[in-house]
N, C-alpha and C. Protein backbone atom coordinates (compact mmCIF):
# COMPACT_ATOMS: atom_id res chain seq x y z
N UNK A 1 162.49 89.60 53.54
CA UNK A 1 163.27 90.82 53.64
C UNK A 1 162.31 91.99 53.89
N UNK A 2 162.49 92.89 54.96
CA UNK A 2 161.78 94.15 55.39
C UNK A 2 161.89 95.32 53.70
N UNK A 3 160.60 95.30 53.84
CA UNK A 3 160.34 96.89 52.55
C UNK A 3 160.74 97.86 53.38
N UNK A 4 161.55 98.62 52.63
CA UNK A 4 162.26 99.97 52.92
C UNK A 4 161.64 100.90 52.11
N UNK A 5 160.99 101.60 52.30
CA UNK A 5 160.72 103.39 52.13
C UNK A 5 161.53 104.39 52.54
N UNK A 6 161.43 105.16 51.30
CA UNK A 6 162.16 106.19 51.30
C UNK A 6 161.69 107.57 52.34
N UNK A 7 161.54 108.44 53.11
CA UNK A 7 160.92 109.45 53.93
C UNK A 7 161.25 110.93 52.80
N UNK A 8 160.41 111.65 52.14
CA UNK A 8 160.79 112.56 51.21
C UNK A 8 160.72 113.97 52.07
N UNK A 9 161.49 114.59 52.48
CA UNK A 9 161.70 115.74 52.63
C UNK A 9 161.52 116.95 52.20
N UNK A 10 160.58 117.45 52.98
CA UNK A 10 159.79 118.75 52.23
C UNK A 10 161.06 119.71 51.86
N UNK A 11 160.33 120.36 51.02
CA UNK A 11 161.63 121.66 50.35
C UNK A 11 161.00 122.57 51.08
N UNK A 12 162.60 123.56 51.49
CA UNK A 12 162.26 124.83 52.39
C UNK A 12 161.57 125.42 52.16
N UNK A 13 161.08 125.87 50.72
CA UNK A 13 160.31 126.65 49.97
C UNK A 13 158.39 126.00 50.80
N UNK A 14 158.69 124.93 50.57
CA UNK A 14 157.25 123.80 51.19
C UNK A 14 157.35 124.49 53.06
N UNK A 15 158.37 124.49 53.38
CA UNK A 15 158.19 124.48 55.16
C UNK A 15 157.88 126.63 54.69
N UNK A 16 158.72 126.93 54.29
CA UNK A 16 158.40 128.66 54.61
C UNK A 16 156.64 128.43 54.37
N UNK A 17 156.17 128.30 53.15
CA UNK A 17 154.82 128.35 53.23
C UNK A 17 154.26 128.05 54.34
N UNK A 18 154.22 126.61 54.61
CA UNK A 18 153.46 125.98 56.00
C UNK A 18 153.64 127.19 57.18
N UNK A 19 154.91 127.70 57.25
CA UNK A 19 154.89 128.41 58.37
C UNK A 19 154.15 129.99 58.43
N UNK A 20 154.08 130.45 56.65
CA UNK A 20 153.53 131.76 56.62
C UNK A 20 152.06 130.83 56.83
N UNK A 21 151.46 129.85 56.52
CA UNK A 21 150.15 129.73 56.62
C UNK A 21 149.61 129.56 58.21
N UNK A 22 150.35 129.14 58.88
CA UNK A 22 150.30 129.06 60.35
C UNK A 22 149.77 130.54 61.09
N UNK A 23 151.17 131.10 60.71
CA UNK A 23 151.21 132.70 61.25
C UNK A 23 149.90 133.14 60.38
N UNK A 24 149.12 133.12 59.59
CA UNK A 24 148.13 133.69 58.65
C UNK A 24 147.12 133.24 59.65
N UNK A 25 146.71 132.05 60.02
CA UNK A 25 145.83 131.57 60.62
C UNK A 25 145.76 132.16 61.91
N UNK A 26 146.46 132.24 62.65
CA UNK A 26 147.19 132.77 64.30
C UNK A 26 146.11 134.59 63.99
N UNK A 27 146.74 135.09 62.83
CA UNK A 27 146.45 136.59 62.86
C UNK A 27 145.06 136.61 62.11
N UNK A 28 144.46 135.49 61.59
CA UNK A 28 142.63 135.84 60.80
C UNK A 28 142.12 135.67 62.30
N UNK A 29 142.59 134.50 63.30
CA UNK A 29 141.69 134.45 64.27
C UNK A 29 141.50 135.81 64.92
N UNK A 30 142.34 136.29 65.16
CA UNK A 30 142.77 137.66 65.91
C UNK A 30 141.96 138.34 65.46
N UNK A 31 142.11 139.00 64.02
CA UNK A 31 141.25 139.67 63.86
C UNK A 31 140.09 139.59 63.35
N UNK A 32 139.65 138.93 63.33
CA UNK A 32 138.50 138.42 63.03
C UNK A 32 137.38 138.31 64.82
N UNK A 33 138.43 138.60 65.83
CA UNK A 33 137.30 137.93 66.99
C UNK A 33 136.27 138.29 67.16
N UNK A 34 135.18 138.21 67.73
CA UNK A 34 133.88 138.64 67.48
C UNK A 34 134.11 139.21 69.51
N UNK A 35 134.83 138.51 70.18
CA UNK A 35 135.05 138.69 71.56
C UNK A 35 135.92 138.41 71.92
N UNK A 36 136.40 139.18 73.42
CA UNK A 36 137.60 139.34 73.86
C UNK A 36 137.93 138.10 74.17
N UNK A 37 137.11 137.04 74.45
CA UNK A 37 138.05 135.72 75.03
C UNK A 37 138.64 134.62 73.61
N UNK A 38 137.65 135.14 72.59
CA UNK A 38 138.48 134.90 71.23
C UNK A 38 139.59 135.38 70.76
N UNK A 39 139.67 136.89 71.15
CA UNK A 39 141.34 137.62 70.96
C UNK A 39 142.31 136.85 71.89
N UNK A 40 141.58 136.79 72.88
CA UNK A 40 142.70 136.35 74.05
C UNK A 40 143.11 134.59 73.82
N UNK A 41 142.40 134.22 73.03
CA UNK A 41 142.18 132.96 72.67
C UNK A 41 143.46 133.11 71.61
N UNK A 42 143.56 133.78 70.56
CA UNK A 42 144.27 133.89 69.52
C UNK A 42 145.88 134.84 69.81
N UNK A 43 146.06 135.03 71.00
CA UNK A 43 146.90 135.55 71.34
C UNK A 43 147.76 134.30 71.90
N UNK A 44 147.29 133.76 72.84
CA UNK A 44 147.59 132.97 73.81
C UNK A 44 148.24 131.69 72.29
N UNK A 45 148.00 131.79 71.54
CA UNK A 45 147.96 130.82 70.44
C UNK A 45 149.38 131.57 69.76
N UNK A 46 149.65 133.02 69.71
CA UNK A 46 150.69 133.64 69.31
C UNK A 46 151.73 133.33 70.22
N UNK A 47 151.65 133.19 71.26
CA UNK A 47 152.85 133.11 72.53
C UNK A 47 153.27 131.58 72.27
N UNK A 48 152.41 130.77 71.80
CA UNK A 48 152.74 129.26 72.34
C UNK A 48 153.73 129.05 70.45
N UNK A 49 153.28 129.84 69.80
CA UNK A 49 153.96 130.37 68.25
C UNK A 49 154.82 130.17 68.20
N UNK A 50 155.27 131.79 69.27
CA UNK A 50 156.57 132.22 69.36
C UNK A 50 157.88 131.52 70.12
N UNK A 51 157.40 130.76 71.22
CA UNK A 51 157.96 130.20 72.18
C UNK A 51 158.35 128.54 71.48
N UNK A 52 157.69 128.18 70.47
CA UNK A 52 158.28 127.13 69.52
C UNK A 52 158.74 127.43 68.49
N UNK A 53 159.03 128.89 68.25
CA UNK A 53 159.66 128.74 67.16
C UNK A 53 160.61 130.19 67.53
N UNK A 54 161.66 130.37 68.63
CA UNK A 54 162.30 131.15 68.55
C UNK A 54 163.29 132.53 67.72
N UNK A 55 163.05 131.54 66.73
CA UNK A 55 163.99 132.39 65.47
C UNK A 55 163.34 132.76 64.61
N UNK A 56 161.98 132.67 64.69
CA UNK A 56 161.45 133.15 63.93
C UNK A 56 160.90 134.46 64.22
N UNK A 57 160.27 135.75 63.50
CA UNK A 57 159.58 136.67 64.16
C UNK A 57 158.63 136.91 64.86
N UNK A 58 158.24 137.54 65.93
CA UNK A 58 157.34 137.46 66.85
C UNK A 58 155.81 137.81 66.38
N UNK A 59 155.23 136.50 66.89
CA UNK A 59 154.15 136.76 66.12
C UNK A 59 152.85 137.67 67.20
N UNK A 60 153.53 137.33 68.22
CA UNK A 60 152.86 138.41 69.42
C UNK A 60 152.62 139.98 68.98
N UNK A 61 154.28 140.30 68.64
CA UNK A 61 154.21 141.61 68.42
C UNK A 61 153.90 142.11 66.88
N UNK A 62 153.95 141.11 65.68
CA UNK A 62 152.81 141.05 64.78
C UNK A 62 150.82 141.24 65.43
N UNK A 63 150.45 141.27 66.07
CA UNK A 63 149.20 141.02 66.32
C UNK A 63 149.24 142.70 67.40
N UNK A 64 149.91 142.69 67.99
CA UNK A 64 150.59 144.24 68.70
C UNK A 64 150.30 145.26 67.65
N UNK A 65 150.68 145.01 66.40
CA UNK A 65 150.61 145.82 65.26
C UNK A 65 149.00 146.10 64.78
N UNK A 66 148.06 145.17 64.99
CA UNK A 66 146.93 145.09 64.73
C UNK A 66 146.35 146.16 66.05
N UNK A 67 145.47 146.93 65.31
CA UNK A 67 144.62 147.85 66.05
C UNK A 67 143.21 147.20 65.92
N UNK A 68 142.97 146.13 66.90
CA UNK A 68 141.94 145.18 67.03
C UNK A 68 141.45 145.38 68.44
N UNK A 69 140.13 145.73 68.55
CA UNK A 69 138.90 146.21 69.25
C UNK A 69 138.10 144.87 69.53
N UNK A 70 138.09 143.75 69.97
CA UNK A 70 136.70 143.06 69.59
C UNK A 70 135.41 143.72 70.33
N UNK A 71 134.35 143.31 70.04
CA UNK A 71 133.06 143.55 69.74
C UNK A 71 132.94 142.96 71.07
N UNK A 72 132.35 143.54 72.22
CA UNK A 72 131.98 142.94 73.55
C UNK A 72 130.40 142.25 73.12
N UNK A 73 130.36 141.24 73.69
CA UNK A 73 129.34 140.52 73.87
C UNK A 73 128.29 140.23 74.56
C-alpha cells in the first residue's frame, strides 16, 4: 500500500511574512547599491515583483519613494 503524506499549509500570517521579507530584500538591494547597474539591477527585480504579484502594492513605486543616488564607479 502507497504512504500517504499529509502537504501542511502555511498560515497566512507565515505567507504575509515571506512576502514582507521578499519586498525587504528587493528594497536593502536598492538601497544599499554601491552602482547604478546594481540599482538598476534591483529595480528590474521590483518590476518582475510587481508583475507576479499584481494585487499586491507596487514595489516599483515603493523604491520611487527612496531618494537613492548610487555612488558612480
Amino acid at each position: 500500500m502507497p504512504e500517504i503524506s499529509l502537504v501542511k499549509t502555511p498560515l497566512e500570517s507565515e505567507l504575509a511574512w515571506a512576502e514582507h521579507a521578499a519586498r525587504m530584500q528587493v528594497i536593502a538591494a536598492y538601497v544599499t547599491a554601491l552602482t547604478e547597474s546594481e540599482a538598476t539591477a534591483a529595480r528590474w527585480e521590483a518590476v518582475r515583483y510587481d508583475r507576479a504579484n499584481p494585487g499586491a502594492s507596487s514595489l516599483v513605486a515603493e523604491l520611487d519613494a527612496c531618494d537613492h543616488q548610487p555612488i558612480a564607479a
